[in-house]
N, C-alpha and C. Protein backbone atom coordinates (compact mmCIF):
# COMPACT_ATOMS: atom_id res chain seq x y z
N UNK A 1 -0.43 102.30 80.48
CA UNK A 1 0.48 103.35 80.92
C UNK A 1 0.03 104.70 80.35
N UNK A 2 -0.53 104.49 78.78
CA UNK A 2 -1.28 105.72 78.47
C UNK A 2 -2.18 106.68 79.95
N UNK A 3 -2.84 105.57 80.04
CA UNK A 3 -3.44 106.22 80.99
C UNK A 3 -3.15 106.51 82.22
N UNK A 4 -2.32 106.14 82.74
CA UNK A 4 -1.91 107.03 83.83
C UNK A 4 -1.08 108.63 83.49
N UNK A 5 -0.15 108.48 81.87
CA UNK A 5 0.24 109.54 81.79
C UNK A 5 -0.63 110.69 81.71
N UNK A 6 -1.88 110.85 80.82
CA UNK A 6 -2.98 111.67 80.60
C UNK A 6 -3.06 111.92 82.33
N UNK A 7 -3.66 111.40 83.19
CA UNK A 7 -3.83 111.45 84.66
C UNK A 7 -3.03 112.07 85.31
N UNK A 8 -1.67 111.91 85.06
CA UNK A 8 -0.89 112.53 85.67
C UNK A 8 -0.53 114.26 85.27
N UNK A 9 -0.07 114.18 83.70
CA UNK A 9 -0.48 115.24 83.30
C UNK A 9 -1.45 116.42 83.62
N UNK A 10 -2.45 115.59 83.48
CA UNK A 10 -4.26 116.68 84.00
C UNK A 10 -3.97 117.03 85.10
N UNK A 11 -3.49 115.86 86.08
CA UNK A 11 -3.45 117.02 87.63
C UNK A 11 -2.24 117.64 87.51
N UNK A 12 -1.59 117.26 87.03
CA UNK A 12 -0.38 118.39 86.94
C UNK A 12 -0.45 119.51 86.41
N UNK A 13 -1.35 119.71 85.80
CA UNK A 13 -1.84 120.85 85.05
C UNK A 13 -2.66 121.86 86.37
N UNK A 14 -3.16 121.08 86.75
CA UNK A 14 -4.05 121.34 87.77
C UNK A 14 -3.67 121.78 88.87
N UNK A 15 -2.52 121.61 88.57
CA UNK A 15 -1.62 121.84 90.11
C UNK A 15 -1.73 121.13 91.18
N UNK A 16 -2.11 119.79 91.22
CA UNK A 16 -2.54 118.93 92.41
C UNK A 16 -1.16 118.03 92.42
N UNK A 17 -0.67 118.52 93.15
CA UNK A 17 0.48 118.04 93.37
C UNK A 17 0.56 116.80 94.31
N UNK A 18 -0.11 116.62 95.33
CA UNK A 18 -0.18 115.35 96.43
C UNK A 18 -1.33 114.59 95.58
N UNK A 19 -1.85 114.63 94.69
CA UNK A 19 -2.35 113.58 93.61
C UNK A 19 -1.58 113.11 93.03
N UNK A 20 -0.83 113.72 92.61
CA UNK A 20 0.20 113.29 91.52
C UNK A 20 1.42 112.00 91.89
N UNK A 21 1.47 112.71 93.10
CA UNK A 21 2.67 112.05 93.87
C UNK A 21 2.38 111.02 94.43
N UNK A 22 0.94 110.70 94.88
CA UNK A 22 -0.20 109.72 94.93
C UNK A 22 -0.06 109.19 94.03
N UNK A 23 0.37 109.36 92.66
CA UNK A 23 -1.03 108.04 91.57
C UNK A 23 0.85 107.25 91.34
N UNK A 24 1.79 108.41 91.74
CA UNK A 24 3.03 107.82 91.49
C UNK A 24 3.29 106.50 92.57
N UNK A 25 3.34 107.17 93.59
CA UNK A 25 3.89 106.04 94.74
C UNK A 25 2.38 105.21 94.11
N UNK A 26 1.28 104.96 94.27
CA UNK A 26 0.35 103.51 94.31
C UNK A 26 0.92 102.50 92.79
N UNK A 27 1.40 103.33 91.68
CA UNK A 27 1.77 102.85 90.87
C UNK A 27 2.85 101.80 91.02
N UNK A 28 3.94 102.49 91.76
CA UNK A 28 5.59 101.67 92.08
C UNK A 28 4.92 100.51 93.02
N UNK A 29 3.95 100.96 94.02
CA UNK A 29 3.95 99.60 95.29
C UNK A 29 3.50 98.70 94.65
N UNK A 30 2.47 98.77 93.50
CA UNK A 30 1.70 98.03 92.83
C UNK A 30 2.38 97.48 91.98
N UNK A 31 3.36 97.15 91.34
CA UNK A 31 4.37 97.09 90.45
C UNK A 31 3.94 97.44 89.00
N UNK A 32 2.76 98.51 89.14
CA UNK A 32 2.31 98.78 87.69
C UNK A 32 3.10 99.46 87.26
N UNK A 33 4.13 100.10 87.65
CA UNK A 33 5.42 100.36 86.96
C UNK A 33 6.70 100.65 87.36
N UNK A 34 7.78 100.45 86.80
CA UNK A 34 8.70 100.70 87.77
C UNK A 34 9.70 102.10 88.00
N UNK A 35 10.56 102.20 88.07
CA UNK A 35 10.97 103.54 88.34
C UNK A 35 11.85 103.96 87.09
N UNK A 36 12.51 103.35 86.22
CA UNK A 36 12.70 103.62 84.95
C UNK A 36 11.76 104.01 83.85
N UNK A 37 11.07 103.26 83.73
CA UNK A 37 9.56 103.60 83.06
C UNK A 37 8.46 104.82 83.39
N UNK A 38 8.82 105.14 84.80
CA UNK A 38 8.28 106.19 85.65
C UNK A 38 8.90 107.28 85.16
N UNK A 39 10.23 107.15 84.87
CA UNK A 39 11.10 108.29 84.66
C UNK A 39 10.80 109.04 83.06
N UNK A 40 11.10 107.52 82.10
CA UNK A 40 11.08 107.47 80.56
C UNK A 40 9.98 108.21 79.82
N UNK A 41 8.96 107.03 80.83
CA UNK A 41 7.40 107.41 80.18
C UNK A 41 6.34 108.23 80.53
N UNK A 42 6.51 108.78 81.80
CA UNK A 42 5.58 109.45 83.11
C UNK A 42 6.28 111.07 82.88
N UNK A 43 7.34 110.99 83.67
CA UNK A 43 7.80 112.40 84.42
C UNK A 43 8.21 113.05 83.24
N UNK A 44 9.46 112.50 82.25
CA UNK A 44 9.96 113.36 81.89
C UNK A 44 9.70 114.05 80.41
N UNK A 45 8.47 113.47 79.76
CA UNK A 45 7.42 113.82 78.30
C UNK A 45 6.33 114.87 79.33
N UNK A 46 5.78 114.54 80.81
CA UNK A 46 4.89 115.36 81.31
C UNK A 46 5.57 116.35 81.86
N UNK A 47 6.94 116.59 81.84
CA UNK A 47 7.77 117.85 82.05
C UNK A 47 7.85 118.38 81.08
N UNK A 48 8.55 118.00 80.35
CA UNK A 48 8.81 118.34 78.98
C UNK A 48 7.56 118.88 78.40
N UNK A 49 6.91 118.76 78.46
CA UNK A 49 5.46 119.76 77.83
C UNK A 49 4.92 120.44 78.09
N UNK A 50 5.01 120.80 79.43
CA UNK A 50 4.49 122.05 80.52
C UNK A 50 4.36 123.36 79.38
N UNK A 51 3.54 123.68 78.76
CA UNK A 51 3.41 124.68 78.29
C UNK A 51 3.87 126.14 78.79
N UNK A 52 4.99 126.94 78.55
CA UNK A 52 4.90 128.49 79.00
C UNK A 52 4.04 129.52 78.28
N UNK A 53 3.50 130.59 79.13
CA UNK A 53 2.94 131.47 78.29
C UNK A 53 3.50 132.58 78.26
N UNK A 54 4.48 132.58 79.24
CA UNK A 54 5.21 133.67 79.01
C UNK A 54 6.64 133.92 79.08
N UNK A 55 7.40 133.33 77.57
CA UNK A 55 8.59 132.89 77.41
C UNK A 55 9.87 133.73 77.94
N UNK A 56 9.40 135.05 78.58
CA UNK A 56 10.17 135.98 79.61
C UNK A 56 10.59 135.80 80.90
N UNK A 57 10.06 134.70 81.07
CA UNK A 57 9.23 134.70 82.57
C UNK A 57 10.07 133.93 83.03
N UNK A 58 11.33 133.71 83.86
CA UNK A 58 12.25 133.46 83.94
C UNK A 58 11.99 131.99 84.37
N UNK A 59 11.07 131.45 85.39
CA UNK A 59 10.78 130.36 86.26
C UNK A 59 10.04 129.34 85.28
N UNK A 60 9.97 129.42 83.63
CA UNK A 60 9.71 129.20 82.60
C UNK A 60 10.94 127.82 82.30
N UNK A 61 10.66 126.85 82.07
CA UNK A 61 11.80 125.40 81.73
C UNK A 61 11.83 126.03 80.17
């Protein structure tokens, strides 16, 4: 699971958004994870870290 988070992260960084959303859905069909775990371990630590650089900047989490 490590590794899909790093993966997901990087393109998210990247801004590749239909990757992302990609590695999500092949993950769920595959039952490599499920949608709690998706939530716990995936989305919401790779939200949660989104770096701002500019803490003014209103569109800033």
């Amino acid at each position: 699971m490590k590794n899909l988070f790093n993966e997901f992260v990087e393109s998210l960084m990247e801004h590749k958004k239909e990757k992302c959303v990609q590695m999500v859905l092949d993950c769920l069909s595959s039952d490599e994870i499920n949608v709690v775990d998706l939530y716990t371990e995936i989305l919401t630590p790779a939200l949660n870290n989104i770096p701002c650089h500019n803490r003014e900047d209103q569109h800033c989490i």
